[in-house]
Protein backbone atom coordinates (compact mmCIF):
# COMPACT_ATOMS: atom_id res chain seq x y z
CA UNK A 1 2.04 -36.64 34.24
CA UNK A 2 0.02 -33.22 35.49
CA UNK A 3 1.84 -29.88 36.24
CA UNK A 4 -0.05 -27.74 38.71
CA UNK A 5 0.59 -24.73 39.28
CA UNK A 6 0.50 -23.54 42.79
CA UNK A 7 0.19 -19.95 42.45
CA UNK A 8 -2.62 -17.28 41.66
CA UNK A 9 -0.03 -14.96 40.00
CA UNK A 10 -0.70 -14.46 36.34
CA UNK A 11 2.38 -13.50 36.26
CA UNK A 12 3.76 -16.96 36.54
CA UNK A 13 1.13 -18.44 34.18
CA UNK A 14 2.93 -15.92 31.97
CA UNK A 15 6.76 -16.88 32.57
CA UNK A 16 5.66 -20.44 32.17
CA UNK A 17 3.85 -19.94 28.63
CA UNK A 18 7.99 -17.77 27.84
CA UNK A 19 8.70 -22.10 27.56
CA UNK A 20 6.25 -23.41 26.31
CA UNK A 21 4.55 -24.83 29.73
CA UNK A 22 0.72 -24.53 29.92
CA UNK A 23 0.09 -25.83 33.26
CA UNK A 24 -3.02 -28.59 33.41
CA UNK A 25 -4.37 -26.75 36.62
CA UNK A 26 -4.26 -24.12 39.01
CA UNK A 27 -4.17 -24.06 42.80
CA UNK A 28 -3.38 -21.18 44.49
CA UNK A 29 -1.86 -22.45 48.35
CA UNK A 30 -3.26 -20.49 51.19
CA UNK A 31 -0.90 -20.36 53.88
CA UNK A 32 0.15 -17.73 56.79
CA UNK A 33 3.33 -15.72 54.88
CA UNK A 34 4.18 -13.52 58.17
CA UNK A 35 7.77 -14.17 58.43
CA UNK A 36 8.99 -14.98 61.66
CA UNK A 37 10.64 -13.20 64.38
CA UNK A 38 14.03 -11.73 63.21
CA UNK A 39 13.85 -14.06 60.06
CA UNK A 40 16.06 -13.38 57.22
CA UNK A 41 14.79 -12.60 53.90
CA UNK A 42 16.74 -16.09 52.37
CA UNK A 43 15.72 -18.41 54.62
CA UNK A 44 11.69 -16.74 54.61
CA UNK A 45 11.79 -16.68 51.09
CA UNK A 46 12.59 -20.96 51.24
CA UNK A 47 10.17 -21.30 53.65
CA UNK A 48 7.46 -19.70 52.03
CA UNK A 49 8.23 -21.84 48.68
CA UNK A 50 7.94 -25.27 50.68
CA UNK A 51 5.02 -24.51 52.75
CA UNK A 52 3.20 -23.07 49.61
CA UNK A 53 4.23 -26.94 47.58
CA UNK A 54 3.32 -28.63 50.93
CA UNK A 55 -0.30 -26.81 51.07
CA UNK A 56 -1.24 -27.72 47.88
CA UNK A 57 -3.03 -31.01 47.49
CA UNK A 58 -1.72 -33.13 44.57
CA UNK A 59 -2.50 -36.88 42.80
CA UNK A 60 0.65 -39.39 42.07
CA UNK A 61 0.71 -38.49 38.97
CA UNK A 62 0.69 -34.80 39.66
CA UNK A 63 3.93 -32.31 39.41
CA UNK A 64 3.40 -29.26 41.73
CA UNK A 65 5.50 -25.79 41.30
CA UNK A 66 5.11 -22.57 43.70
CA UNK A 67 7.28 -19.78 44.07
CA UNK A 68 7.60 -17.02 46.49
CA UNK A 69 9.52 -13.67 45.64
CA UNK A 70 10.81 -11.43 48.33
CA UNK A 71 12.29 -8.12 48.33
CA UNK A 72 15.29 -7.55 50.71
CA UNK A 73 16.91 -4.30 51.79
CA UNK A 74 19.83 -5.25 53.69
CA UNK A 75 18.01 -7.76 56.68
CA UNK A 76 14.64 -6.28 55.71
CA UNK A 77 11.75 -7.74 54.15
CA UNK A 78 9.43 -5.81 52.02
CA UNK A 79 6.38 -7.83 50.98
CA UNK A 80 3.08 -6.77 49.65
CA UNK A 81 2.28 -3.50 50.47
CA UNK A 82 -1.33 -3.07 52.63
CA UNK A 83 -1.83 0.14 51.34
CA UNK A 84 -0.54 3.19 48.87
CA UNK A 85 0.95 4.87 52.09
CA UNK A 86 2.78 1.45 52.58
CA UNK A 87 3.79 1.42 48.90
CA UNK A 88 5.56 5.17 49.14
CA UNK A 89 7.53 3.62 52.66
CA UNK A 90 9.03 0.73 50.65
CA UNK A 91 9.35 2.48 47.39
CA UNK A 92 10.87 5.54 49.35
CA UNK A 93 13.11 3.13 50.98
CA UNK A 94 14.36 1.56 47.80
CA UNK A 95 14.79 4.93 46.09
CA UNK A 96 18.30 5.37 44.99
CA UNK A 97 19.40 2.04 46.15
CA UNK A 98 20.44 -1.48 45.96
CA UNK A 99 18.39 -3.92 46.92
CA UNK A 100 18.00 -7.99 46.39
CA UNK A 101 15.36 -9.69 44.93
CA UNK A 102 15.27 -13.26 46.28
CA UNK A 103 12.63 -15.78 44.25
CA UNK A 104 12.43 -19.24 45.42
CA UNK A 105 10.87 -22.21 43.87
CA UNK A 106 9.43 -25.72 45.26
CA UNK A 107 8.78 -28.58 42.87
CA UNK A 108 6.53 -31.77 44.34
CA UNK A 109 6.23 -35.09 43.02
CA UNK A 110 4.51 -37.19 45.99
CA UNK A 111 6.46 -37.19 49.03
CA UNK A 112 9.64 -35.70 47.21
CA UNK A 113 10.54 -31.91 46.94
CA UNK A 114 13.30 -30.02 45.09
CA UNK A 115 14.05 -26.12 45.95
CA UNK A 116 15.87 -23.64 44.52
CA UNK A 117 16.26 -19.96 45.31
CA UNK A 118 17.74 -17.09 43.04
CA UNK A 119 19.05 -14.41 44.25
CA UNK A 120 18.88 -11.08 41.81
CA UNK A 121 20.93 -7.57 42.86
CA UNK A 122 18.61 -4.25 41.92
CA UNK A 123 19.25 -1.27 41.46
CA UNK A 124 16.37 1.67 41.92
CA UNK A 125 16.98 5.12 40.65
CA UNK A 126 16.70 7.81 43.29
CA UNK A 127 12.54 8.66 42.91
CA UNK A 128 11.53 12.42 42.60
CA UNK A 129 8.07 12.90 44.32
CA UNK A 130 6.50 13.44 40.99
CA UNK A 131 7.79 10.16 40.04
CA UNK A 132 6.51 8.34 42.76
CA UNK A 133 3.09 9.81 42.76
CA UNK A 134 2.67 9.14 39.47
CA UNK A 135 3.84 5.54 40.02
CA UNK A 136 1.32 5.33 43.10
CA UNK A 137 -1.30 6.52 41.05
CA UNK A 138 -1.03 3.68 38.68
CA UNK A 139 -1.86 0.93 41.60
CA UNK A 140 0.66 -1.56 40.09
CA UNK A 141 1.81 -1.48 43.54
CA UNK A 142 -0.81 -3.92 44.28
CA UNK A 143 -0.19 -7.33 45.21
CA UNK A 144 4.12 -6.79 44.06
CA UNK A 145 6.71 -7.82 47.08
CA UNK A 146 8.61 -4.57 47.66
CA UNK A 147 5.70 -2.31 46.11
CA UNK A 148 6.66 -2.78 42.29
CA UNK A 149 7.02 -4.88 39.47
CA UNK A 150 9.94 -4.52 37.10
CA UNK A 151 8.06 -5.27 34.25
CA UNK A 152 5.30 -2.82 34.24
CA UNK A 153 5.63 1.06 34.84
CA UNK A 154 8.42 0.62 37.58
CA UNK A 155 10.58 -0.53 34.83
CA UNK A 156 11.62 2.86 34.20
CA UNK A 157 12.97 3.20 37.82
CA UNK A 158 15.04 0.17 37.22
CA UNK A 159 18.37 1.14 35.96
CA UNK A 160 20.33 -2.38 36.32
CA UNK A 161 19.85 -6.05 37.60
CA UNK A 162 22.65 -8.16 38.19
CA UNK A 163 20.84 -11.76 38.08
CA UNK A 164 17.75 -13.28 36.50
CA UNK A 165 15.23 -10.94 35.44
CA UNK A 166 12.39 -13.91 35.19
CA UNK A 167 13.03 -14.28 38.90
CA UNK A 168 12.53 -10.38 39.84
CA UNK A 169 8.97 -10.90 37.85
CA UNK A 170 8.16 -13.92 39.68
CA UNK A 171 9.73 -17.16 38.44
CA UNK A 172 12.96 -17.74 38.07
CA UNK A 173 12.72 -19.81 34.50
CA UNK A 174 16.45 -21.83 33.86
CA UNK A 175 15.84 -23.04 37.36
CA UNK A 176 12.50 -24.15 37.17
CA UNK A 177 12.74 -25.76 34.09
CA UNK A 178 16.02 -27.77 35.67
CA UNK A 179 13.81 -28.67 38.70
CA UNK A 180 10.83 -29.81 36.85
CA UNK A 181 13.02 -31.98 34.83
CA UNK A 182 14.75 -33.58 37.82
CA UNK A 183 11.39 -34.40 39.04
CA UNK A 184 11.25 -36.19 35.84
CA UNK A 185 8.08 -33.80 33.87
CA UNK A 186 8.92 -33.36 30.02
CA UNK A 187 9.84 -29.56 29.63
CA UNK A 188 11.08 -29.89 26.14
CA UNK A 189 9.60 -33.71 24.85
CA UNK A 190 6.33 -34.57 24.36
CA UNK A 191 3.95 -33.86 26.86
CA UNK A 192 1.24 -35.72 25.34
């Protein structure tokens, strides 16, 4: 039995090797993520995670995992920032706030699918211009749902978490190990 990986996120490569999981291959789903008119960040957050396991081609033998991770204030969802100007809005908009981080994961073994989704409370320190600017400056902004990553220089702004901090990175890591084993992959025999 194969795990794929459906993700381009080193990140998740990352969280996977925390367990011990080195997945055989990686294919990165390329799908629409534009959420839908007046679409919560919950139910977006699913959908993303089951198109992203339903785009990815995969043998019998072949166990597929994506994830998507969101960033919600209140009905709001803040993806990937386009742009540093971008960034500041959502970072600006977080500042001094709670906010949820919502990471869901799709497992696929041929026709059969099992989700999850975590949801994580955050709480951002109020940012002081130099602060952000700074932060900006860095460009770990790139590519992050919200405009930051907790675990790089953003952890500083990150007072608290109420939740799974493997799921604010990217991959929530008790539930994806329970959901690869219910599709039956060996998380903790042999894999051999």
């Amino acid at each position: 039995m194969k795990l794929i990986l459906g993700s381009g996120s080193p990140r998740r490569l990352e969280l996977l090797a925390q367990i011990g999981l080195t997945p055989d291959d990686i294919r990165a789903p390329d799908i629409d993520e534009t959420p839908e008119k007046a679409e919560q960040p919950r139910p977006y957050c699913m959908r993303m995670a089951r198109e992203k396991v339903a785009a990815v081609p995969a043998g019998s033998d072949e166990i597929v995992l994506c994830a998507d991770t969101t960033v919600a204030l209140g009905r709001r969802i803040l993806g990937k920032p386009a742009d540093a100007g971008q960034a500041a809005e959502f970072l600006l908009a977080l500042s001094g706030r709670r906010h949820r981080v919502i990471t869901a994961v799709a497992v696929k073994l041929g026709e059969k699918v099992w989700e999850r989704d975590v949801v994580t409370n955050v709480k951002m320190k109020r940012l002081s211009d130099i602060e952000l600017n700074a932060y900006l400056a860095t460009n770990d902004w790139q590519g992050k749902a919200g405009g930051y990553a907790i675990q790089g220089p953003a952890s500083a702004f990150i007072p608290w978490i109420s939740g799974s901090f493997s799921a604010v990175v990217g991959l929530p890591l008790a539930e994806s190990a329970a959901l690869l084993q219910a599709a039956g992959y060996p998380v903790y025999g042999d894999r051999s």
